[in-house]
Protein backbone atom coordinates (compact mmCIF):
# COMPACT_ATOMS: atom_id res chain seq x y z
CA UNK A 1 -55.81 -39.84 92.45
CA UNK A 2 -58.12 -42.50 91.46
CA UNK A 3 -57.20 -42.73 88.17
CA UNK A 4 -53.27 -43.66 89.17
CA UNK A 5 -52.31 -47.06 87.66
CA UNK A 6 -51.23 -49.60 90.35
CA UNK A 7 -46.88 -49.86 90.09
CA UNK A 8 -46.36 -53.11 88.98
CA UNK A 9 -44.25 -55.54 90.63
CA UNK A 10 -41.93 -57.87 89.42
CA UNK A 11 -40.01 -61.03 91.15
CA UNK A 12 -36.56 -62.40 90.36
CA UNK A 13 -35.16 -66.17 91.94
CA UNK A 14 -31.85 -67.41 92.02
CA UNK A 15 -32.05 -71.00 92.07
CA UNK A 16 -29.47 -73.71 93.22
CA UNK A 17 -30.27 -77.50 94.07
CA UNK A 18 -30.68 -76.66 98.03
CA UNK A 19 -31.93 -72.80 97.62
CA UNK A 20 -34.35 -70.48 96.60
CA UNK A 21 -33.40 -66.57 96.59
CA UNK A 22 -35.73 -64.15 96.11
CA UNK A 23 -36.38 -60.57 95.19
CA UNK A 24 -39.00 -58.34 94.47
CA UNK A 25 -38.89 -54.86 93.21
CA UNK A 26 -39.30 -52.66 93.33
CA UNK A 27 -39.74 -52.88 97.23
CA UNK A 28 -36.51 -54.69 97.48
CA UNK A 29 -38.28 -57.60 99.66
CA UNK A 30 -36.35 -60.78 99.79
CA UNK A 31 -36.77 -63.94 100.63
CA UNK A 32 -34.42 -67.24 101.24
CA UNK A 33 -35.89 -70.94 101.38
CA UNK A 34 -34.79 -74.31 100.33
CA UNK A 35 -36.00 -75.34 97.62
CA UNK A 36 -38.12 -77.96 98.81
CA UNK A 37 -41.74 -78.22 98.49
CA UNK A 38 -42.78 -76.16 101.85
CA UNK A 39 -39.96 -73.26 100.35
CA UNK A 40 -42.06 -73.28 97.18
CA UNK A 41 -45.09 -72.95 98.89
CA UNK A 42 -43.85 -69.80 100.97
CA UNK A 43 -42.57 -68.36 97.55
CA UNK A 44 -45.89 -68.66 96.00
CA UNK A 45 -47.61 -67.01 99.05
CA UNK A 46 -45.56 -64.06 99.02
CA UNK A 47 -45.90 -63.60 95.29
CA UNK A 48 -49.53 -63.82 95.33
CA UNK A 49 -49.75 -61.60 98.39
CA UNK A 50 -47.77 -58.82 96.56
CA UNK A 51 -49.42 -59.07 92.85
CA UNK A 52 -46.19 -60.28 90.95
CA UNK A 53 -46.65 -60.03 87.74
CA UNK A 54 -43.88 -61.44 86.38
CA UNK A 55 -41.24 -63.74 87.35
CA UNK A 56 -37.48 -64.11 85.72
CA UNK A 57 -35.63 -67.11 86.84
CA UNK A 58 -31.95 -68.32 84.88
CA UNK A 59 -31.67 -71.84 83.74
CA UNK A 60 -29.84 -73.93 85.73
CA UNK A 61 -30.07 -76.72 83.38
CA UNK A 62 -32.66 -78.92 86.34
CA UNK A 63 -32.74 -77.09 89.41
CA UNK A 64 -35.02 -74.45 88.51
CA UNK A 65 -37.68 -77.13 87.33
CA UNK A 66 -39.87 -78.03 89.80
CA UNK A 67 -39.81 -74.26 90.85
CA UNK A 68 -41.37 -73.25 87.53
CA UNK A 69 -43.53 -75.71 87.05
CA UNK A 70 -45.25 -74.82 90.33
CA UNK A 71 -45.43 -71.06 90.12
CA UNK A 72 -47.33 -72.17 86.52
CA UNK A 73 -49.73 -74.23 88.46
CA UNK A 74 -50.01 -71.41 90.90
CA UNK A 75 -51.30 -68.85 88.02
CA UNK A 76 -48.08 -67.20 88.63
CA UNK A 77 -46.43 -65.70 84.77
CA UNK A 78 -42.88 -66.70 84.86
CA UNK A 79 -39.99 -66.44 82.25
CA UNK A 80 -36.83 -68.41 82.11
CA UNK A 81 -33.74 -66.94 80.70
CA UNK A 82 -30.67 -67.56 79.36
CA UNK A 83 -28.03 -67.55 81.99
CA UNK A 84 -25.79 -65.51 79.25
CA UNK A 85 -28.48 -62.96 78.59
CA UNK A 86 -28.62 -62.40 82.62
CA UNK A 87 -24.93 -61.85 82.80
CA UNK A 88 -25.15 -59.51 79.95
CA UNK A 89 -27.64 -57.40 81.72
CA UNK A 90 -26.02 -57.91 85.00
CA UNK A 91 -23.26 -56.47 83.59
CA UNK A 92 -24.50 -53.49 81.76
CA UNK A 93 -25.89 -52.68 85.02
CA UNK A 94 -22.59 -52.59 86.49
CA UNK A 95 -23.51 -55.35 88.73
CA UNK A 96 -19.93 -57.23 88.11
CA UNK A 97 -19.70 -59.41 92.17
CA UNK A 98 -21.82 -62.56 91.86
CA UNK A 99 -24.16 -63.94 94.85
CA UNK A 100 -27.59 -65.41 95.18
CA UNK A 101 -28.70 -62.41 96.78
CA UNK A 102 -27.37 -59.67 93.50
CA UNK A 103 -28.19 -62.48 91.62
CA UNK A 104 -31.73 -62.60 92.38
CA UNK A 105 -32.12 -58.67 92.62
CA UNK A 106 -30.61 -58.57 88.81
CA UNK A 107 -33.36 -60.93 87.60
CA UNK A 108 -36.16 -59.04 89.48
CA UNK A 109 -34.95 -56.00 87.61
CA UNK A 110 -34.57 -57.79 84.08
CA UNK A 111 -38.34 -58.91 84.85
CA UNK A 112 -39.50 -55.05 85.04
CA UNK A 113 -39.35 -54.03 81.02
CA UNK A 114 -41.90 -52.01 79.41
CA UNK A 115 -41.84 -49.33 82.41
CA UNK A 116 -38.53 -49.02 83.83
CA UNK A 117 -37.68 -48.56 79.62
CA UNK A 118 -40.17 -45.73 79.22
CA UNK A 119 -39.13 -44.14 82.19
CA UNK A 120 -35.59 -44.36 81.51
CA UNK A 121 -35.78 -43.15 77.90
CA UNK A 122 -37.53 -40.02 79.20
CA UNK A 123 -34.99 -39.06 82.14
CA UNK A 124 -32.01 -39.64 80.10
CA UNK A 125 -32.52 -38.95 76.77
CA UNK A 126 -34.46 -35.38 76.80
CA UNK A 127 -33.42 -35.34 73.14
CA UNK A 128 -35.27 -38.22 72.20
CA UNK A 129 -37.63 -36.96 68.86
CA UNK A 130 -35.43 -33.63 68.23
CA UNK A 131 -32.29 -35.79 66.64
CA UNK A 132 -31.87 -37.89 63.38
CA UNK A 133 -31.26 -41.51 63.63
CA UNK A 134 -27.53 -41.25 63.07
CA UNK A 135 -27.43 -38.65 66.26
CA UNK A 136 -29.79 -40.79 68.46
CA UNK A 137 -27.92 -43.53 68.29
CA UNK A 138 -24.63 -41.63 68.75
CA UNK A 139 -25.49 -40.09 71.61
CA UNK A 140 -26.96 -43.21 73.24
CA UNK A 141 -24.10 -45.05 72.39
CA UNK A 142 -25.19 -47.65 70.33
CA UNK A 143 -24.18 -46.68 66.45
CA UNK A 144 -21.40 -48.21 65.24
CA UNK A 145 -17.92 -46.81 65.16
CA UNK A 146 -15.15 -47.40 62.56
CA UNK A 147 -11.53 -48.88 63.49
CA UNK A 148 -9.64 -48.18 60.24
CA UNK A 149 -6.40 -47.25 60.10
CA UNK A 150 -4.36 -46.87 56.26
CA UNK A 151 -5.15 -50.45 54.89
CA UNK A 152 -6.68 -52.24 57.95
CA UNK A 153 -10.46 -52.30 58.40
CA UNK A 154 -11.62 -53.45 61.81
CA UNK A 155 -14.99 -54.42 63.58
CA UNK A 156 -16.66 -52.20 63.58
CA UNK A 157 -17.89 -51.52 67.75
CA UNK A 158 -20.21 -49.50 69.86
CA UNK A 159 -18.10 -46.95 72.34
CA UNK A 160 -19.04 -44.10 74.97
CA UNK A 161 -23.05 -42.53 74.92
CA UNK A 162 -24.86 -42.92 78.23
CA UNK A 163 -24.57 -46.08 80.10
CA UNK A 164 -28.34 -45.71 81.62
CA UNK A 165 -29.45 -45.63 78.27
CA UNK A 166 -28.16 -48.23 76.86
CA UNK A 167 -28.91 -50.18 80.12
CA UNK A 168 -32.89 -49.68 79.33
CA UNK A 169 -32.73 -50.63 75.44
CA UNK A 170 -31.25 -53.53 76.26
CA UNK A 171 -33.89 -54.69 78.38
CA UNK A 172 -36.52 -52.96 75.89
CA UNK A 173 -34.93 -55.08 72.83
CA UNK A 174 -34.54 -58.26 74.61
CA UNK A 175 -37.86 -58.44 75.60
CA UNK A 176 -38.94 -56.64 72.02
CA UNK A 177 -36.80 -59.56 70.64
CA UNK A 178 -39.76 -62.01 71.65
CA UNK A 179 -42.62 -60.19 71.83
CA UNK A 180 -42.76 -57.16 69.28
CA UNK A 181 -43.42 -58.40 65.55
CA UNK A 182 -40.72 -55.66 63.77
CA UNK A 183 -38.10 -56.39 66.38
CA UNK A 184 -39.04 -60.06 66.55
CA UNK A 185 -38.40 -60.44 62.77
CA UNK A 186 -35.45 -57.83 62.69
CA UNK A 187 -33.74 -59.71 65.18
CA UNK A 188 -34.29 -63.13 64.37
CA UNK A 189 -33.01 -62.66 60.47
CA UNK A 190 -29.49 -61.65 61.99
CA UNK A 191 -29.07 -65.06 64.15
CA UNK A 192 -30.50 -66.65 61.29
CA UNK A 193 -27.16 -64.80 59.28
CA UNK A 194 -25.35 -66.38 62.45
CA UNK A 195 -24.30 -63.21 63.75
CA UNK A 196 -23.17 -63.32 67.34
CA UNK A 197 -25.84 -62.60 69.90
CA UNK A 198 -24.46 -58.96 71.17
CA UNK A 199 -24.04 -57.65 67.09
CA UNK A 200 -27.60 -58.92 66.91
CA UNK A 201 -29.05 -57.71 70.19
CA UNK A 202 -27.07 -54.16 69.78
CA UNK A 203 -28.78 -53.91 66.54
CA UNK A 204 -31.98 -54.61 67.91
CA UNK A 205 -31.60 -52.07 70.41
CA UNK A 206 -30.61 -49.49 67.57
CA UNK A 207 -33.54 -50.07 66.30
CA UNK A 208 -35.96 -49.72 68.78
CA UNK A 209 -34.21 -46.40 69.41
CA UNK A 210 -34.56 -45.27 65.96
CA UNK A 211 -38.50 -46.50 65.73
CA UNK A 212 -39.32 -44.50 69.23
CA UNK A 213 -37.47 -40.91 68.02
CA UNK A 214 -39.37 -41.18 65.35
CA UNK A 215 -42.91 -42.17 67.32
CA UNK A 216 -42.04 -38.97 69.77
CA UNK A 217 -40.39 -36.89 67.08
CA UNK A 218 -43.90 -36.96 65.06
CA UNK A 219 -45.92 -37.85 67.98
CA UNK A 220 -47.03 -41.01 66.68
CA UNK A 221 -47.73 -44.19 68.59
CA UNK A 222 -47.11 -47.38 67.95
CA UNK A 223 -48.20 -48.82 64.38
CA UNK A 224 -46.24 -52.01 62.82
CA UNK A 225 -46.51 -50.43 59.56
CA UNK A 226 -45.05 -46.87 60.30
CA UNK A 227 -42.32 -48.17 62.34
CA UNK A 228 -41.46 -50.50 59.48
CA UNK A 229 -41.21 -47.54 57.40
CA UNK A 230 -39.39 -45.54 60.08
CA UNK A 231 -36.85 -48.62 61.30
């Protein structure tokens, strides 16, 4: 029992120019203030009380300023995001109504990455490290499908897999998009080819799929140069 790592928790806000929304997961508290200086204060006391360890909030464009720029002061990690790449997640969620209050929630759970990944990957995909790459990503949904027909040649376009899957590389290459030196590079030479963010992002997240079946598959952890040569 004493060895048990603490759960980490993580915060998302949904800010507007006369409110703050809050949520934390994975408790599910929320909180609601205006976003004022005393509603800043109360959302730093309840995130220090409850050991956030990271915050999400979307980019407003200004409103989400001062916010940020407080929880900083405060010690408090936060990330702001792209309020595209929140919608993207929102959606691949299946959270498709829009308020503060889902709003806030879907942040919260785009803060929580390397876990809620892991833990996904291992409940739905049993078959992770017993498939090739071409069946992985088949089966999770991500590989690439032809739409040819006699002389035509379409996009190709990612269809059917597991939804929960895909849900959790998402998250696992966005933040691996930033943070994780193969992805990181992987990703960034496709914008730099100006391909659109979901063909790069999708490929990212095929990726990091094929780079973890092979970790599991010859029970390997992480090393940049065997991934290279696995990716």
């Amino acid at each position: 029992m004493g060895n048990e790592s603490p759960v980490k928790v993580f915060a998302g806000i949904d800010v507007s120019k006369q409110r703050l929304d809050v949520c934390v997961v994975p408790s599910g508290k929320t909180l609601g203030v205006g976003n004022d200086q005393a509603g800043i204060v109360e959302v730093i006391d309840l995130l220090r009380a409850l050991g956030v360890a990271l915050v999400v909030i979307e980019a407003t464009g200004r409103y989400e300023r001062r916010v940020t720029s407080e929880l900083l002061n405060a010690g408090i990690r936060v990330a702001v995001v792209n309020p595209r790449q929140a919608r993207d997640f929102a959606r691949a969620t299946g959270k498709l109504a829009k308020t503060d209050a889902i709003d806030a929630k879907v942040l919260a759970q785009f803060a929580a990455l390397g876990p809620v990944t892991a833990s996904a990957l291992v409940a739905e995909l049993p078959e992770l490290g017993r498939l090739n790459r071409q069946q992985i990503a088949a089966l999770a949904g991500v590989a690439p499908m032809n739409c040819d027909s006699g002389q035509m040649r379409g996009k190709r376009a990612i269809r059917g897999g597991r939804a929960s899957v895909r849900t959790a590389l998402y998250m696992g290459a966005f933040c691996a998009a930033k943070y994780n030196p193969v992805i990181k590079a992987f990703f960034g030479r496709l914008i730099a080819e100006r391909k659109p963010f979901k063909v790069a992002i999708t490929a990212a997240m095929r990726k990091l799929l094929t780079i973890l079946n092979a970790m599991v598959k010859n029970n390997q952890q992480w090393k940049e140069n065997l991934c290279l040569k696995n990716a």
